[in-house]
PDB file of N, CA and C in Angstrom:
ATOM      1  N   UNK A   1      29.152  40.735 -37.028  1.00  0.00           N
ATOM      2  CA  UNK A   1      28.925  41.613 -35.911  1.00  0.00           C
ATOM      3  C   UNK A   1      28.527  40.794 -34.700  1.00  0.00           C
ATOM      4  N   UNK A   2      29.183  41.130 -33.332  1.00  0.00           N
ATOM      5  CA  UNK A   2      29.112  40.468 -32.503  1.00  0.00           C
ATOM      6  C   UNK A   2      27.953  40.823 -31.893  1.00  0.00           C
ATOM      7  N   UNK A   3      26.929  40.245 -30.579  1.00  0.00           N
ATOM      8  CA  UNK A   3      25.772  40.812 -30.114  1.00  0.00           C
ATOM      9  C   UNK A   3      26.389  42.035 -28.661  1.00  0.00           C
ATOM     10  N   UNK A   4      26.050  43.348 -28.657  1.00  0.00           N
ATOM     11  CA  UNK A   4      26.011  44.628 -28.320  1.00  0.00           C
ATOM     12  C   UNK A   4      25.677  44.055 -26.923  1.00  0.00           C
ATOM     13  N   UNK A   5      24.534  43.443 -26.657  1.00  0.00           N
ATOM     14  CA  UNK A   5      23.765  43.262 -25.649  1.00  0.00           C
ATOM     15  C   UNK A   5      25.104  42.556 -24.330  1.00  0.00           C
ATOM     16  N   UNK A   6      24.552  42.497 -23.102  1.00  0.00           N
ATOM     17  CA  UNK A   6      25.481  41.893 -21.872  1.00  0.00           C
ATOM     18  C   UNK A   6      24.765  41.026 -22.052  1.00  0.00           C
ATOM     19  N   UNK A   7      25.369  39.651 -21.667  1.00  0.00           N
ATOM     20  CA  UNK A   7      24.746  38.094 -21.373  1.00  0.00           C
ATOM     21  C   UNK A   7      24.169  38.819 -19.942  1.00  0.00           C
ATOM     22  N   UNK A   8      22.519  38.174 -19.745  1.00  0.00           N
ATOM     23  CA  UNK A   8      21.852  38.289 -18.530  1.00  0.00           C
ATOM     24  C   UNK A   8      21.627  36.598 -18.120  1.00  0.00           C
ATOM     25  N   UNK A   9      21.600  36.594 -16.779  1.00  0.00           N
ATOM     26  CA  UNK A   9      21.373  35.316 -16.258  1.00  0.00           C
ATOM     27  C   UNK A   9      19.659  35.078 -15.862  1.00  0.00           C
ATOM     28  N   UNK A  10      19.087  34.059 -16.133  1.00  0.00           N
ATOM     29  CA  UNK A  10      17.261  34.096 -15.389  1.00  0.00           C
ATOM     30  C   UNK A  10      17.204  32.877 -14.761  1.00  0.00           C
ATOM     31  N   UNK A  11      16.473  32.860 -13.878  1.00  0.00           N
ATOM     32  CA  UNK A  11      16.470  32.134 -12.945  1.00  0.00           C
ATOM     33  C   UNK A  11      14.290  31.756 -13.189  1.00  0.00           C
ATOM     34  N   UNK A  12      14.443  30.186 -13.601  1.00  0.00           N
ATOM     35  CA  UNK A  12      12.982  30.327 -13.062  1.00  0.00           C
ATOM     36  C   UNK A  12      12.969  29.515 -12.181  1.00  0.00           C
ATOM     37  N   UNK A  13      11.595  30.192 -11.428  1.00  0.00           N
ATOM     38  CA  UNK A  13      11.013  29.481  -9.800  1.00  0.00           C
ATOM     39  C   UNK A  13       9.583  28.404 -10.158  1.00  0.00           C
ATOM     40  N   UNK A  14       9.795  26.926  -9.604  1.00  0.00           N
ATOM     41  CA  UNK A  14       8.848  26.374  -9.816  1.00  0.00           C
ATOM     42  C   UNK A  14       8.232  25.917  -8.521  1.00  0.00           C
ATOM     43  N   UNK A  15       7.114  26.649  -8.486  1.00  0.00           N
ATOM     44  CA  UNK A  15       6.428  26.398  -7.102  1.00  0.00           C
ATOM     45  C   UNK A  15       5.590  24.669  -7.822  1.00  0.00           C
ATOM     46  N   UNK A  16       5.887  24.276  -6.057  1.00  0.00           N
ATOM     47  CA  UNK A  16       5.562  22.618  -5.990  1.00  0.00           C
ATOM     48  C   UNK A  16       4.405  22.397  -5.047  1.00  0.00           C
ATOM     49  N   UNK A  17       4.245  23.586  -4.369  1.00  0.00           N
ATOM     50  CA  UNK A  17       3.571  23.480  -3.186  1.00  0.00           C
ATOM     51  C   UNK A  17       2.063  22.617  -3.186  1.00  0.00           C
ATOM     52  N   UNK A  18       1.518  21.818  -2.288  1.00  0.00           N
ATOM     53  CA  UNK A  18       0.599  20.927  -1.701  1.00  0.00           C
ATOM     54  C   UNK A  18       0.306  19.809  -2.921  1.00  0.00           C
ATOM     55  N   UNK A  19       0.808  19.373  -4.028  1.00  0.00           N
ATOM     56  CA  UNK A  19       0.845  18.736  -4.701  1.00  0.00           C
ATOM     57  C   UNK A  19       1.587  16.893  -4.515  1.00  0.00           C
ATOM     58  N   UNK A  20       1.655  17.067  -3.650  1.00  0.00           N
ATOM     59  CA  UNK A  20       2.803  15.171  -3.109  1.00  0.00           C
ATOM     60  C   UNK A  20       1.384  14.548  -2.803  1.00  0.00           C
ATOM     61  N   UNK A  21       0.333  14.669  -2.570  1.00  0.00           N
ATOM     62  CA  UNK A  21      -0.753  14.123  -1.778  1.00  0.00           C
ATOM     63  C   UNK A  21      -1.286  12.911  -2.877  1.00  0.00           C
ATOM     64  N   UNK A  22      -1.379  13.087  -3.902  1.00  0.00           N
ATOM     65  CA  UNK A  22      -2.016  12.195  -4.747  1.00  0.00           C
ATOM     66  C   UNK A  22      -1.279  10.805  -4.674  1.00  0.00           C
ATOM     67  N   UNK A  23       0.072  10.550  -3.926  1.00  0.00           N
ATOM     68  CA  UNK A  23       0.593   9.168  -3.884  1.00  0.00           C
ATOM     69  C   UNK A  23       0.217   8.401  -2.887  1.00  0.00           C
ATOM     70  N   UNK A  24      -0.068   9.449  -2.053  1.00  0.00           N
ATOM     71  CA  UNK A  24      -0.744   8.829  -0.700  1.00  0.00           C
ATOM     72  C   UNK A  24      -2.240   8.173  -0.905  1.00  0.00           C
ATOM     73  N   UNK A  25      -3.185   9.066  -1.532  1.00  0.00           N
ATOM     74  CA  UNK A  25      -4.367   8.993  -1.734  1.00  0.00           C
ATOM     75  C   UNK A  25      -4.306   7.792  -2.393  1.00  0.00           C
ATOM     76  N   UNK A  26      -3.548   7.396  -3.687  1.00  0.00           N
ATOM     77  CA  UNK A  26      -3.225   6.389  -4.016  1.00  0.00           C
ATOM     78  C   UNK A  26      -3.542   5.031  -3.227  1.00  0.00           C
ATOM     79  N   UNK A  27      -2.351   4.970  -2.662  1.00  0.00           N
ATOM     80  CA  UNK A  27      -2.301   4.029  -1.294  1.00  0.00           C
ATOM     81  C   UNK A  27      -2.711   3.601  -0.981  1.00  0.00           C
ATOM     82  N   UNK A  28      -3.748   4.760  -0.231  1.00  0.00           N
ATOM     83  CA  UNK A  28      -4.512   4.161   0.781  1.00  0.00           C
ATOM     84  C   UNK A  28      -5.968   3.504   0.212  1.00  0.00           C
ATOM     85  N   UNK A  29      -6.338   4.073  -1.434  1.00  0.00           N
ATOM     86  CA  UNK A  29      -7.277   3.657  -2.031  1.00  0.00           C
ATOM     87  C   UNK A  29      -7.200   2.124  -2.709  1.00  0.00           C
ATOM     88  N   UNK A  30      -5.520   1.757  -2.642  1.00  0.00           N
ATOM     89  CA  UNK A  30      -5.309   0.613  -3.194  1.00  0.00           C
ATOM     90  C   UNK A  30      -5.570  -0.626  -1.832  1.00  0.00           C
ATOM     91  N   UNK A  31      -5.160   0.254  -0.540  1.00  0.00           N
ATOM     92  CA  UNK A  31      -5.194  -0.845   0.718  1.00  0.00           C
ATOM     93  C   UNK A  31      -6.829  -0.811   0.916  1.00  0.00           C
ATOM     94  N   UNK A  32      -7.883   0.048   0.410  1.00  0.00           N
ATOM     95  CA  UNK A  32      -9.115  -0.371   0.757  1.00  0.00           C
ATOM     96  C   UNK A  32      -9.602  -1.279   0.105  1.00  0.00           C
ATOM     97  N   UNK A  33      -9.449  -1.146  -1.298  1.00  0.00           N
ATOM     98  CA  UNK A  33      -9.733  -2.142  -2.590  1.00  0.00           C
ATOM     99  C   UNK A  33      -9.388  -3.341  -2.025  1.00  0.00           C
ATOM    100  N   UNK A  34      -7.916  -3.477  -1.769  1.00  0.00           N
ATOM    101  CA  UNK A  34      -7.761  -4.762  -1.617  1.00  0.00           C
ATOM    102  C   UNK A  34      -8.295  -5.721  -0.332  1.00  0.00           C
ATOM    103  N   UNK A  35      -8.676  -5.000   1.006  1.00  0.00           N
ATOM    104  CA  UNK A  35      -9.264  -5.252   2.139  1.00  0.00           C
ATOM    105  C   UNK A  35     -10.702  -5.969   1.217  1.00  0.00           C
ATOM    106  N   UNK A  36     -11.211  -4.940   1.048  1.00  0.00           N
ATOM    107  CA  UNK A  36     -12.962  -5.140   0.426  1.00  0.00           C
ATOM    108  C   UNK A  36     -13.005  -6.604  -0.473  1.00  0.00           C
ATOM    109  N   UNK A  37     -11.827  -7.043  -1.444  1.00  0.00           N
ATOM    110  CA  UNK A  37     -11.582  -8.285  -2.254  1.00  0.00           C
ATOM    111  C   UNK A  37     -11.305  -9.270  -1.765  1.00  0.00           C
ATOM    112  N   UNK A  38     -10.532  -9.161  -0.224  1.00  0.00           N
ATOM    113  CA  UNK A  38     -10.554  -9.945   0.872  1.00  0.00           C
ATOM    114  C   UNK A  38     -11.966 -10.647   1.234  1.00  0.00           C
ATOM    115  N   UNK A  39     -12.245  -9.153   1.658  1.00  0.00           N
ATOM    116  CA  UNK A  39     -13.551  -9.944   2.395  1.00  0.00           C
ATOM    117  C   UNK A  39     -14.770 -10.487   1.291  1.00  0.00           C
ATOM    118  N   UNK A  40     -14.847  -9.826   0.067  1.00  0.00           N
ATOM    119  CA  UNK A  40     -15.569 -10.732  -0.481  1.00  0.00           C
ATOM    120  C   UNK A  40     -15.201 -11.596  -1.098  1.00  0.00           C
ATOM    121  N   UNK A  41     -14.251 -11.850  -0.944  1.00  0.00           N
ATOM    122  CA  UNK A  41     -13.701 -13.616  -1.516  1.00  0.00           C
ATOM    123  C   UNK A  41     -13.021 -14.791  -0.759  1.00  0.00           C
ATOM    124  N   UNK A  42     -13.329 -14.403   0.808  1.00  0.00           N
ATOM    125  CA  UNK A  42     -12.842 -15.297   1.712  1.00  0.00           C
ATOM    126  C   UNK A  42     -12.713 -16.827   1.773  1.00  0.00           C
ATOM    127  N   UNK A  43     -14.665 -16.720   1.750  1.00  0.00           N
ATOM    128  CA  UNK A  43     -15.012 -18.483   1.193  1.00  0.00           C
ATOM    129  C   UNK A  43     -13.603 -18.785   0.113  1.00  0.00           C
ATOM    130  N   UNK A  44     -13.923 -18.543  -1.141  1.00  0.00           N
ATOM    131  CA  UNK A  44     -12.729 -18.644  -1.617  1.00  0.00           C
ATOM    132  C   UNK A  44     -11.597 -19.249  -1.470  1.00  0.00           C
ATOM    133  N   UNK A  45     -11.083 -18.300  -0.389  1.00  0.00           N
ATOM    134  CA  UNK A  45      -9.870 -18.180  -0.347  1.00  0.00           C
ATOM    135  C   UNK A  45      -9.279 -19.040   0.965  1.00  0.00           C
ATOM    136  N   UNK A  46     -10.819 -19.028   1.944  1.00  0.00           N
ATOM    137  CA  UNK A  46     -10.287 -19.947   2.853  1.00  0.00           C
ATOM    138  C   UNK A  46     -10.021 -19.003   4.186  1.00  0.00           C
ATOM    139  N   UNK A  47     -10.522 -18.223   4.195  1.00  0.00           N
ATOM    140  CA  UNK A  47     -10.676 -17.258   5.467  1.00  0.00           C
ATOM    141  C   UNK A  47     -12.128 -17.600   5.907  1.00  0.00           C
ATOM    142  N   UNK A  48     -11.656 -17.878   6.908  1.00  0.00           N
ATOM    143  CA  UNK A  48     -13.237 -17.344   8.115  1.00  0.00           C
ATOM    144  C   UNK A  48     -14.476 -18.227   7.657  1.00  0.00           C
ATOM    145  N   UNK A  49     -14.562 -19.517   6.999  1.00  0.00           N
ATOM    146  CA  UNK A  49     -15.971 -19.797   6.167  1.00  0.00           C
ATOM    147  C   UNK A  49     -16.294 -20.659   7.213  1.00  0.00           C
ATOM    148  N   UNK A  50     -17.587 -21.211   7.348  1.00  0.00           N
ATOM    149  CA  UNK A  50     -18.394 -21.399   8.252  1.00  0.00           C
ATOM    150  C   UNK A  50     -17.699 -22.932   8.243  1.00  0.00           C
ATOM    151  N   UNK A  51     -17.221 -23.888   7.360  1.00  0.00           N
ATOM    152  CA  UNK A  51     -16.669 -25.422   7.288  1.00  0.00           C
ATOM    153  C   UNK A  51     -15.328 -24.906   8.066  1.00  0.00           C
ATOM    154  N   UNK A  52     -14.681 -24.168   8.958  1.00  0.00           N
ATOM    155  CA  UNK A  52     -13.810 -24.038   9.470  1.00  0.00           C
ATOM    156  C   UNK A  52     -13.574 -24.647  10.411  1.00  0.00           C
ATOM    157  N   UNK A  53     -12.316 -25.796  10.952  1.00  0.00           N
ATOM    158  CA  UNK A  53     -13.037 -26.614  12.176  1.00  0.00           C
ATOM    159  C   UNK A  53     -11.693 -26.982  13.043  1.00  0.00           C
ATOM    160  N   UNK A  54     -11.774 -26.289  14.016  1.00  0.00           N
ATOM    161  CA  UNK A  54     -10.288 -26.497  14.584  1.00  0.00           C
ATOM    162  C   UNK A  54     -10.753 -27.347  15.578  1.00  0.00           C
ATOM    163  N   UNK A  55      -9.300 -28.101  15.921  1.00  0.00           N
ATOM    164  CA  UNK A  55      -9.372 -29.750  16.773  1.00  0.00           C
ATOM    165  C   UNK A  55      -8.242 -29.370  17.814  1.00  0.00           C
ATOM    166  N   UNK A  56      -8.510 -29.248  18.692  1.00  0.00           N
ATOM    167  CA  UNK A  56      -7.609 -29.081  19.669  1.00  0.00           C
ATOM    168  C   UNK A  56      -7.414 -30.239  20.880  1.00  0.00           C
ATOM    169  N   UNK A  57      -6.565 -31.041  21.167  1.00  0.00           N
ATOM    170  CA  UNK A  57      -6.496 -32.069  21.406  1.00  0.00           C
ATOM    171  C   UNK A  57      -6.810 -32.179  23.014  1.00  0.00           C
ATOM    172  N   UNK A  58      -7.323 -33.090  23.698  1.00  0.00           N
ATOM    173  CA  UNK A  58      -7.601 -32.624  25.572  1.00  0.00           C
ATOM    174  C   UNK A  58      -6.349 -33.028  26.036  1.00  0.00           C
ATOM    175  N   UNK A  59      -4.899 -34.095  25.475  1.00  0.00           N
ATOM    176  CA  UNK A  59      -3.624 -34.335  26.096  1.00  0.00           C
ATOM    177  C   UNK A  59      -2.617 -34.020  25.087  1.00  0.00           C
ATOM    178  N   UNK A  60      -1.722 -33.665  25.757  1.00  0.00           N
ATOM    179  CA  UNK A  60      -0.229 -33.566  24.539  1.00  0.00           C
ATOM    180  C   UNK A  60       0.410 -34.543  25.628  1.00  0.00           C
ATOM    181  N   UNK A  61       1.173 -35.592  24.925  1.00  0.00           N
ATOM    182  CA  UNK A  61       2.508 -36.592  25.128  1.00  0.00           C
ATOM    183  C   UNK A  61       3.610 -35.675  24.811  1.00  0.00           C
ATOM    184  N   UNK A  62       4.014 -35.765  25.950  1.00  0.00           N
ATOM    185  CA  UNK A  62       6.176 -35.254  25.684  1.00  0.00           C
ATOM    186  C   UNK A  62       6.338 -36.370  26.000  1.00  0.00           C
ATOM    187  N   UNK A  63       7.652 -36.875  25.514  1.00  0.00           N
ATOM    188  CA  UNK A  63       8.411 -37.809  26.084  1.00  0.00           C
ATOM    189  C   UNK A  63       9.878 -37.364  26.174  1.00  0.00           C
ATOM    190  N   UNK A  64      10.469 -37.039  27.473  1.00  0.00           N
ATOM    191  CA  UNK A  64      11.349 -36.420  27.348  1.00  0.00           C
ATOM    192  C   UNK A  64      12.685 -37.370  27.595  1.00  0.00           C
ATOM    193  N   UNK A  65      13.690 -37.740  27.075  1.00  0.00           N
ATOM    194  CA  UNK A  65      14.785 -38.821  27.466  1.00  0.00           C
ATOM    195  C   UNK A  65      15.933 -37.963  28.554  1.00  0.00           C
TER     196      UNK A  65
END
């Protein structure tokens, strides 16, 4: 016996709404972390430490032919 019934079609609706935000939040929590590891590991790393000692010369030589 075949089924009596009409084939019906359903349609489901999946609401998405205000949910994208958590990749961002992400983000921006990963660019603070990594700022903050910056700055406390500069010495380290060679940023900004107080033995920093730039030489800037009082003449530059061109010699131009």
């Amino acid at each position: 016996m075949a089924d009596d019934k009409e084939p019906v079609e359903r349609t489901t609706i999946v609401e998405t709404g205000g949910g994208g935000s958590g990749g961002v939040l992400a983000v921006v929590l990963l660019i603070i972390v990594v700022l903050v590891l910056l700055f406390l590991f500069r010495d380290q790393l060679g940023f900004g430490g107080d033995e920093t000692d730039i030489n800037i010369p009082d003449q530059i030589e061109v010699n131009v032919n």
